[in-house]
PDB file of N, CA and C in Angstrom:
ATOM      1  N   UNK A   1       0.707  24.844  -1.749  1.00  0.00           N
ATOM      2  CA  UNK A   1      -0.157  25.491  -2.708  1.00  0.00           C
ATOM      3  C   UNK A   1      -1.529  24.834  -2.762  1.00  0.00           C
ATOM      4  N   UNK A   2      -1.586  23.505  -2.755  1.00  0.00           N
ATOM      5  CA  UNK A   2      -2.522  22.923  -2.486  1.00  0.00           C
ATOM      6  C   UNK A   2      -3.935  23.584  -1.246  1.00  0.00           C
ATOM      7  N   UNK A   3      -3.003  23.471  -0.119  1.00  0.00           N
ATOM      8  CA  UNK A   3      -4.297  23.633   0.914  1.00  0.00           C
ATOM      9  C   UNK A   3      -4.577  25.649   0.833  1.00  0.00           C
ATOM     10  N   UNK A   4      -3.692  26.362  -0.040  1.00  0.00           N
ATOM     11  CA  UNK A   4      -3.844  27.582  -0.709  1.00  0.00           C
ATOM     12  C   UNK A   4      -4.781  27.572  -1.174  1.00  0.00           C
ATOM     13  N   UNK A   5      -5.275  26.454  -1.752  1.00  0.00           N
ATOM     14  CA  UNK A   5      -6.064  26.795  -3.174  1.00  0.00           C
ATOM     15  C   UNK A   5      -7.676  27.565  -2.989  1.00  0.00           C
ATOM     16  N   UNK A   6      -8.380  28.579  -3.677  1.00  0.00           N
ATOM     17  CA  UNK A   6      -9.670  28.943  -3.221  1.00  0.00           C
ATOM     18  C   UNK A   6     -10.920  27.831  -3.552  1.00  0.00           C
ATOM     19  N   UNK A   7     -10.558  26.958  -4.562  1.00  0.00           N
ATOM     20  CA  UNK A   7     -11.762  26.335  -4.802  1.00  0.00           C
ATOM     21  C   UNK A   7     -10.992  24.579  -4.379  1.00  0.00           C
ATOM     22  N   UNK A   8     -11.978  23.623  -4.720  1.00  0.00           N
ATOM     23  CA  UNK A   8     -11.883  21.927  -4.508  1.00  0.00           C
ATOM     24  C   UNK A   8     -11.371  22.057  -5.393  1.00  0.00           C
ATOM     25  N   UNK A   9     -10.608  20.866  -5.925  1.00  0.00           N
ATOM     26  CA  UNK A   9     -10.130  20.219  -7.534  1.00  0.00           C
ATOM     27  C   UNK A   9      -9.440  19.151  -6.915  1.00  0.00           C
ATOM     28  N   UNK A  10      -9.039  18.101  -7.890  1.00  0.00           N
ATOM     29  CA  UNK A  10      -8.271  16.971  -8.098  1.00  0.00           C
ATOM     30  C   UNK A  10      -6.745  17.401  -8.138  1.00  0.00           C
ATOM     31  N   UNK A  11      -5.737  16.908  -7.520  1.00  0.00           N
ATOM     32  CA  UNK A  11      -4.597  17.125  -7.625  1.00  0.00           C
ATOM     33  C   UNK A  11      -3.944  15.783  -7.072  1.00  0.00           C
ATOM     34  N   UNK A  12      -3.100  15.892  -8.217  1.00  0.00           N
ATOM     35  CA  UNK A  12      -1.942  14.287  -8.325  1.00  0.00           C
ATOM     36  C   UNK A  12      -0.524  14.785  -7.364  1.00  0.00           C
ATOM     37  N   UNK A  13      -0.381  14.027  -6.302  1.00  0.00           N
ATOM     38  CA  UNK A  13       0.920  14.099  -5.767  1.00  0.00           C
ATOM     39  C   UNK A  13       1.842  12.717  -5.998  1.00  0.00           C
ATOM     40  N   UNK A  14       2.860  13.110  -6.594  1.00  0.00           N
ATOM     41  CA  UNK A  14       3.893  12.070  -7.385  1.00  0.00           C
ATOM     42  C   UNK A  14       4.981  12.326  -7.090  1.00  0.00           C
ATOM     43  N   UNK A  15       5.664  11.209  -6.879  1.00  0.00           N
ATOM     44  CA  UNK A  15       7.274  11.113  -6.466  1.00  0.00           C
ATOM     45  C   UNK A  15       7.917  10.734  -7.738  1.00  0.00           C
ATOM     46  N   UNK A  16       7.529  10.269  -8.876  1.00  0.00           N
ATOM     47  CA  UNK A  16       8.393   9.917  -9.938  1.00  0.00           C
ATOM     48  C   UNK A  16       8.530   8.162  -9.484  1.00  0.00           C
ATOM     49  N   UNK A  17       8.350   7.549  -8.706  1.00  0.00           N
ATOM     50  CA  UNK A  17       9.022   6.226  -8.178  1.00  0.00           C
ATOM     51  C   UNK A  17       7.572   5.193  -7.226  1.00  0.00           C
ATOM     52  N   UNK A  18       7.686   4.251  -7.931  1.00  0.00           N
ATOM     53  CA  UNK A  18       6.910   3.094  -7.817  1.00  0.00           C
ATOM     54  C   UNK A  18       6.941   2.411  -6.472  1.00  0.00           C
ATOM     55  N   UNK A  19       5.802   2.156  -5.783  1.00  0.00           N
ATOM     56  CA  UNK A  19       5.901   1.211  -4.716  1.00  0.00           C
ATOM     57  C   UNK A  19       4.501   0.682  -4.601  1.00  0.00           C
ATOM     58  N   UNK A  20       4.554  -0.654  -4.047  1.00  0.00           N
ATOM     59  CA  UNK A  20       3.698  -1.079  -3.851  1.00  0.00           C
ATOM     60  C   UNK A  20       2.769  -1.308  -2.462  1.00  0.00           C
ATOM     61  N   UNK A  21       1.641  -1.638  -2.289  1.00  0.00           N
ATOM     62  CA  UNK A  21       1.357  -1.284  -1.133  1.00  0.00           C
ATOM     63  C   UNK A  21       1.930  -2.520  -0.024  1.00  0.00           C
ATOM     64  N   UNK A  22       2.595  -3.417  -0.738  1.00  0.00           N
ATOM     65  CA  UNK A  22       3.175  -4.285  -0.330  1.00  0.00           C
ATOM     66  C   UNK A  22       4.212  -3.817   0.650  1.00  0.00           C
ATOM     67  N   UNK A  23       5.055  -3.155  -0.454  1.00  0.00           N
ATOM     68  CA  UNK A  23       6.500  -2.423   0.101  1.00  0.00           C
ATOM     69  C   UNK A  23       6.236  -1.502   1.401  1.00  0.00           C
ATOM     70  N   UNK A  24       5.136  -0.904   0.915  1.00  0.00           N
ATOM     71  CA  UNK A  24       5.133  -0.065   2.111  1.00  0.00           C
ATOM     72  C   UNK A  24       4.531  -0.479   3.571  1.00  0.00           C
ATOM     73  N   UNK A  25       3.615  -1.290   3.865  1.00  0.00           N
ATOM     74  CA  UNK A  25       3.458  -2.601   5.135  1.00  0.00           C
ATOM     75  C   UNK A  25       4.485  -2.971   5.070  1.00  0.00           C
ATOM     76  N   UNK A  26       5.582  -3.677   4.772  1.00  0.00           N
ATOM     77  CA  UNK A  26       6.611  -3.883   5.024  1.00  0.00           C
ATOM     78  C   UNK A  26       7.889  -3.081   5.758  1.00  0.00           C
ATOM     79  N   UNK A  27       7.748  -2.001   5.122  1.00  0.00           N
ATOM     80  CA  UNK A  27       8.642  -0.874   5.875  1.00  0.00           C
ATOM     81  C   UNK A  27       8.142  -0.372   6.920  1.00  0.00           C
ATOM     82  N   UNK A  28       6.893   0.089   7.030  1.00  0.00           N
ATOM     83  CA  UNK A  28       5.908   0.320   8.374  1.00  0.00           C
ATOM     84  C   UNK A  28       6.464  -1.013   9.564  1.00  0.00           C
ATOM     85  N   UNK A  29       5.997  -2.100   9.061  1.00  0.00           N
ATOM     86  CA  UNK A  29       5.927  -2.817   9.938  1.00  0.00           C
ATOM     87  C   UNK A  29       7.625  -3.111  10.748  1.00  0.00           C
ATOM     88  N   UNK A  30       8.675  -2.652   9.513  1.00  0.00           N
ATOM     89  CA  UNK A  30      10.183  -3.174   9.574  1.00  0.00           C
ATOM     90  C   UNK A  30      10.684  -1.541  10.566  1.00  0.00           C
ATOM     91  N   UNK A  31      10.023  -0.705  10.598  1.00  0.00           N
ATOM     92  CA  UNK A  31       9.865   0.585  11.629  1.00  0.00           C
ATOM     93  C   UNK A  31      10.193   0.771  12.670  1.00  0.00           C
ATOM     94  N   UNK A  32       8.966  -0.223  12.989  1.00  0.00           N
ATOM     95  CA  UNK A  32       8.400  -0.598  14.294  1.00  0.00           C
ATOM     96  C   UNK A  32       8.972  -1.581  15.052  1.00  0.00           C
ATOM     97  N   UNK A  33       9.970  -2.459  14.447  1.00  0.00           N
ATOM     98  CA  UNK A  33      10.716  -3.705  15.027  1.00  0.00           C
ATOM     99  C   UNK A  33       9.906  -4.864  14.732  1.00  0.00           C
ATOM    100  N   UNK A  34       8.641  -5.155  13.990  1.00  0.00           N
ATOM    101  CA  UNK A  34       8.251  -6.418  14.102  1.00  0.00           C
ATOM    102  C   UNK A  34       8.280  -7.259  12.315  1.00  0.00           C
ATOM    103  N   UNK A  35       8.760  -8.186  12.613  1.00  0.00           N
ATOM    104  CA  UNK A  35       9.220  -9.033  12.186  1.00  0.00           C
ATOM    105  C   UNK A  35       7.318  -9.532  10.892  1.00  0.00           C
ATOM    106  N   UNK A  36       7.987  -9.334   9.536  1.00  0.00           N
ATOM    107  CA  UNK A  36       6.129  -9.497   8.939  1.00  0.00           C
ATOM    108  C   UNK A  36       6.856 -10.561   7.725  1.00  0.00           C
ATOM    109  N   UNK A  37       5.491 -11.525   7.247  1.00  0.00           N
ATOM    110  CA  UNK A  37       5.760 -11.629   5.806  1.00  0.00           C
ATOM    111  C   UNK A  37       4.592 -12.322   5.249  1.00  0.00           C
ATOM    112  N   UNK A  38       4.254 -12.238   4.292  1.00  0.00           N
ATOM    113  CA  UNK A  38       2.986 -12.261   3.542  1.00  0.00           C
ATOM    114  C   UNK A  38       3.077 -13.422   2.803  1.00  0.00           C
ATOM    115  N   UNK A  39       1.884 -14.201   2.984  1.00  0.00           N
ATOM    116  CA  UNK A  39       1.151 -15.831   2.783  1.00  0.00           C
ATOM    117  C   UNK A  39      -0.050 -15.596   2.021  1.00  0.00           C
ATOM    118  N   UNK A  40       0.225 -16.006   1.388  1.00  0.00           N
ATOM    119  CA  UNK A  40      -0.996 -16.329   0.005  1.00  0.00           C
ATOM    120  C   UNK A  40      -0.723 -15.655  -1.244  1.00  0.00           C
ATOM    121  N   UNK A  41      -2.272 -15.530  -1.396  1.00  0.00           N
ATOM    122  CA  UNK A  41      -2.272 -14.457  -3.334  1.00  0.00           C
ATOM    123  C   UNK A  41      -3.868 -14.054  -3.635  1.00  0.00           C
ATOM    124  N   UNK A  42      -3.285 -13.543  -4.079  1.00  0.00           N
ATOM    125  CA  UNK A  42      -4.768 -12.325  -4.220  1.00  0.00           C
ATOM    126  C   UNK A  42      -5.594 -11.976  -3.591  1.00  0.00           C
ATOM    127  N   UNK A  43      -7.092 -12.801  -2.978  1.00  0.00           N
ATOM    128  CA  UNK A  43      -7.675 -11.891  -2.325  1.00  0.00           C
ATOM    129  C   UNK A  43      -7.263 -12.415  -1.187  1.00  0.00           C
ATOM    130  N   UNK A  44      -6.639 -14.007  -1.051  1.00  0.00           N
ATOM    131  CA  UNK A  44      -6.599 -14.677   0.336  1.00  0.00           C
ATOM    132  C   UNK A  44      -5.500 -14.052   0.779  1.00  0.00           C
ATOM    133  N   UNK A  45      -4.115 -13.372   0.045  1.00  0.00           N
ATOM    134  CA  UNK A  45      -3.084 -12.862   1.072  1.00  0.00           C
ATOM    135  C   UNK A  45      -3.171 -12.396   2.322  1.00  0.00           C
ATOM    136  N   UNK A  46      -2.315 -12.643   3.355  1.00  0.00           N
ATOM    137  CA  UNK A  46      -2.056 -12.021   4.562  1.00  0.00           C
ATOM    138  C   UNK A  46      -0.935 -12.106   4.925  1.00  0.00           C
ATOM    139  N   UNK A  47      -0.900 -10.941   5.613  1.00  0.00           N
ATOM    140  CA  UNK A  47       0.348 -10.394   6.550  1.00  0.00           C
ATOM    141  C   UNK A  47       0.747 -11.093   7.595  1.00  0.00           C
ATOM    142  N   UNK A  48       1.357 -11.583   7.823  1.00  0.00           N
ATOM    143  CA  UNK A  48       1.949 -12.243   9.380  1.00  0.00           C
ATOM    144  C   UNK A  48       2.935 -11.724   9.684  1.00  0.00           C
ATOM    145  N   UNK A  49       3.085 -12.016  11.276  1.00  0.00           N
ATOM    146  CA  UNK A  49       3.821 -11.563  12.423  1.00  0.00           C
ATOM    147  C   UNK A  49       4.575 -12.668  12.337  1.00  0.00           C
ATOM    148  N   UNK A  50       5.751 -12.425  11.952  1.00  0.00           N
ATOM    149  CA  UNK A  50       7.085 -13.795  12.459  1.00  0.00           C
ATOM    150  C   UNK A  50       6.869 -14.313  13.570  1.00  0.00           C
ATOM    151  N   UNK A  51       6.977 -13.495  15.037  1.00  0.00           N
ATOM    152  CA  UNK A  51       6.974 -13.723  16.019  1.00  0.00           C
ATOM    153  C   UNK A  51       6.134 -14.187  16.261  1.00  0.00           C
ATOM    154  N   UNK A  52       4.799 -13.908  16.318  1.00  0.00           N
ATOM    155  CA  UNK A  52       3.006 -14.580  17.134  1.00  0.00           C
ATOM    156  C   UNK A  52       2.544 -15.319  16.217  1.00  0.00           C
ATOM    157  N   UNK A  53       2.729 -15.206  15.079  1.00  0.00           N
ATOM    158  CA  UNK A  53       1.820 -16.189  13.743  1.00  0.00           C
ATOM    159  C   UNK A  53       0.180 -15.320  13.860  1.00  0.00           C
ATOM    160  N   UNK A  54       0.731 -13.909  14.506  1.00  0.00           N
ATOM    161  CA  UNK A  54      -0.835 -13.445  14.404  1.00  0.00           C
ATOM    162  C   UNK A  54      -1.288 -12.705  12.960  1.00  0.00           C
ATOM    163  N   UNK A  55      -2.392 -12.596  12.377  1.00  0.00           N
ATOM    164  CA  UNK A  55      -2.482 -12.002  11.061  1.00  0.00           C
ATOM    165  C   UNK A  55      -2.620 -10.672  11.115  1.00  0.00           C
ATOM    166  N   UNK A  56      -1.995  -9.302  10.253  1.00  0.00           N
ATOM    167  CA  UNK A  56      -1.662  -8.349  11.219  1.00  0.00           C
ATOM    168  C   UNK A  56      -2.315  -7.514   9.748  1.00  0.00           C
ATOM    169  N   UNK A  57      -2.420  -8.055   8.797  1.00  0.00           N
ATOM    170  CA  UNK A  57      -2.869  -7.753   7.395  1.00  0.00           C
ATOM    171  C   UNK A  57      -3.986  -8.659   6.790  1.00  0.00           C
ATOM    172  N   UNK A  58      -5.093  -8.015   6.240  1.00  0.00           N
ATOM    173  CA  UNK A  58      -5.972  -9.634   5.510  1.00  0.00           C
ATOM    174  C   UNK A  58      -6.241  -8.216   4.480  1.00  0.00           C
ATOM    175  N   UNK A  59      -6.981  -8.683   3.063  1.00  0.00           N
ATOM    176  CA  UNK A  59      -7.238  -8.296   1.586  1.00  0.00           C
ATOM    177  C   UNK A  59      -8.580  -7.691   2.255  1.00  0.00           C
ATOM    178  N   UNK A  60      -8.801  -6.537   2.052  1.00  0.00           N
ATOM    179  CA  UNK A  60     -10.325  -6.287   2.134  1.00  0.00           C
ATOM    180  C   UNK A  60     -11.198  -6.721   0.505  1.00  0.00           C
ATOM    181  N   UNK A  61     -12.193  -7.100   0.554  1.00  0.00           N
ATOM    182  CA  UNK A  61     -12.494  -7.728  -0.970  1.00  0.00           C
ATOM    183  C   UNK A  61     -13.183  -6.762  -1.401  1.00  0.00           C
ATOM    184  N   UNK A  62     -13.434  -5.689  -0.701  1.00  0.00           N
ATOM    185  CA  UNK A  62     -14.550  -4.249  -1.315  1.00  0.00           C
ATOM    186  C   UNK A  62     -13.477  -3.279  -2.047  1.00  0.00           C
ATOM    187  N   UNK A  63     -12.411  -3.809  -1.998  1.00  0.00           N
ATOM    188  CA  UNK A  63     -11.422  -2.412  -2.261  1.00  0.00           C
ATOM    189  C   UNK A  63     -10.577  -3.701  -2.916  1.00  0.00           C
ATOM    190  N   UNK A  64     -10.543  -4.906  -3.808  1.00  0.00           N
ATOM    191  CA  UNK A  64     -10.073  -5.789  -4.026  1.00  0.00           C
ATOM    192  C   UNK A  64      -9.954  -5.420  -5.610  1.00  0.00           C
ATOM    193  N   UNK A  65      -9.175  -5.130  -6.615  1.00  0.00           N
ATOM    194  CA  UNK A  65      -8.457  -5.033  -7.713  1.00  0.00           C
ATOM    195  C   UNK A  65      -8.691  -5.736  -8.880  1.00  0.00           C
ATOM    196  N   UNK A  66      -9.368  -7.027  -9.272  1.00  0.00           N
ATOM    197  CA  UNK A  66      -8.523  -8.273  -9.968  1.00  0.00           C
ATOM    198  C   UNK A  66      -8.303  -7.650 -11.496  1.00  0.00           C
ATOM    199  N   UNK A  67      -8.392  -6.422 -11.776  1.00  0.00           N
ATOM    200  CA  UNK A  67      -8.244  -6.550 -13.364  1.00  0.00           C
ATOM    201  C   UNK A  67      -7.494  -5.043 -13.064  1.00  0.00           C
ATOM    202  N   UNK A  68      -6.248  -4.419 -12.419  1.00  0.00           N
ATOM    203  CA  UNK A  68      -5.676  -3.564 -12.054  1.00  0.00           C
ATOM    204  C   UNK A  68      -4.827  -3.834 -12.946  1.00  0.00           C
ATOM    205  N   UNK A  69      -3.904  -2.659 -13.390  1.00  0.00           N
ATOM    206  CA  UNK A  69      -2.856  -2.387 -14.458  1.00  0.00           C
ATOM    207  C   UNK A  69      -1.504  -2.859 -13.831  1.00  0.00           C
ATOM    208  N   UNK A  70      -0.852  -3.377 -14.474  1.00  0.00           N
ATOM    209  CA  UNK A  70       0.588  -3.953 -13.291  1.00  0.00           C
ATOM    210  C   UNK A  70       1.034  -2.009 -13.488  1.00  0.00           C
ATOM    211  N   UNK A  71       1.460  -1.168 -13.912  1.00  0.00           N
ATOM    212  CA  UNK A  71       2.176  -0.060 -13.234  1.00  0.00           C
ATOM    213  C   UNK A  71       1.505   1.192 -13.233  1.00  0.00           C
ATOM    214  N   UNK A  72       1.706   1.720 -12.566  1.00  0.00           N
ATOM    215  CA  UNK A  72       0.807   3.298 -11.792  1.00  0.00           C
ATOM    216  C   UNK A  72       1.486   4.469 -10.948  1.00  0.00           C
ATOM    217  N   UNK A  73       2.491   5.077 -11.725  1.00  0.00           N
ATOM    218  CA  UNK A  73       2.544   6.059 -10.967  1.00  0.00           C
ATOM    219  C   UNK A  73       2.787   6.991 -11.398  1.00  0.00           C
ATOM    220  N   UNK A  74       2.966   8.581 -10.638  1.00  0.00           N
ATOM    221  CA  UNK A  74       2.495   9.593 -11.142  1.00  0.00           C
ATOM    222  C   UNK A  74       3.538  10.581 -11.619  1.00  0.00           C
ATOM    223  N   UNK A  75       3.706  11.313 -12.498  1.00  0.00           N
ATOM    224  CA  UNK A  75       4.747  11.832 -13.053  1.00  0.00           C
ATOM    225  C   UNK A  75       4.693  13.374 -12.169  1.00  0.00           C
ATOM    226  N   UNK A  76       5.989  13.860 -11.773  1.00  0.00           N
ATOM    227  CA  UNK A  76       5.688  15.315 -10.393  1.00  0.00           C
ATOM    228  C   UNK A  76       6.257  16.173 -11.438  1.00  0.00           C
ATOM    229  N   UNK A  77       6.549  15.961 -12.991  1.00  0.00           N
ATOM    230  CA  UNK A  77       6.837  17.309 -13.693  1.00  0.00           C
ATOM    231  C   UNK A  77       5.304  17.766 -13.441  1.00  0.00           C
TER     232      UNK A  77
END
């Protein structure tokens, strides 16, 4: 209905159920077969590769949060 629609507008797509963007690099990465886990906190966190010790994730600081609500998600009634 969405790409139906005749004019632009804002529209919320919601599952009812919380994840973080954490969770989801994690499952991406757990997908794919490679082995990840995340070092640090806040803006310094990164993603690592079990295997290479290569950094496969870093915080962009332009899109960086610090006063974000701990929960956010969207209701699909």
């Amino acid at each position: 209905m969405i790409l139906q629609h005749d004019t632009p507008e804002d529209f919320v797509i919601a599952t009812g159920e919380q994840h973080t963007v954490r969770d989801i690099t994690q499952r991406a990465f757990a997908a794919v077969g490679i082995g990840f886990r995340f070092e640090g906190k806040g803006i310094d966190e990164k993603g690592i590769d079990v295997r290479t010790g290569n950094v496969l994730v870093e915080v962009n600081e332009m899109w960086y949060r610090t006063t974000d609500v701990d929960n956010l998600w969207g209701d699909p009634t």
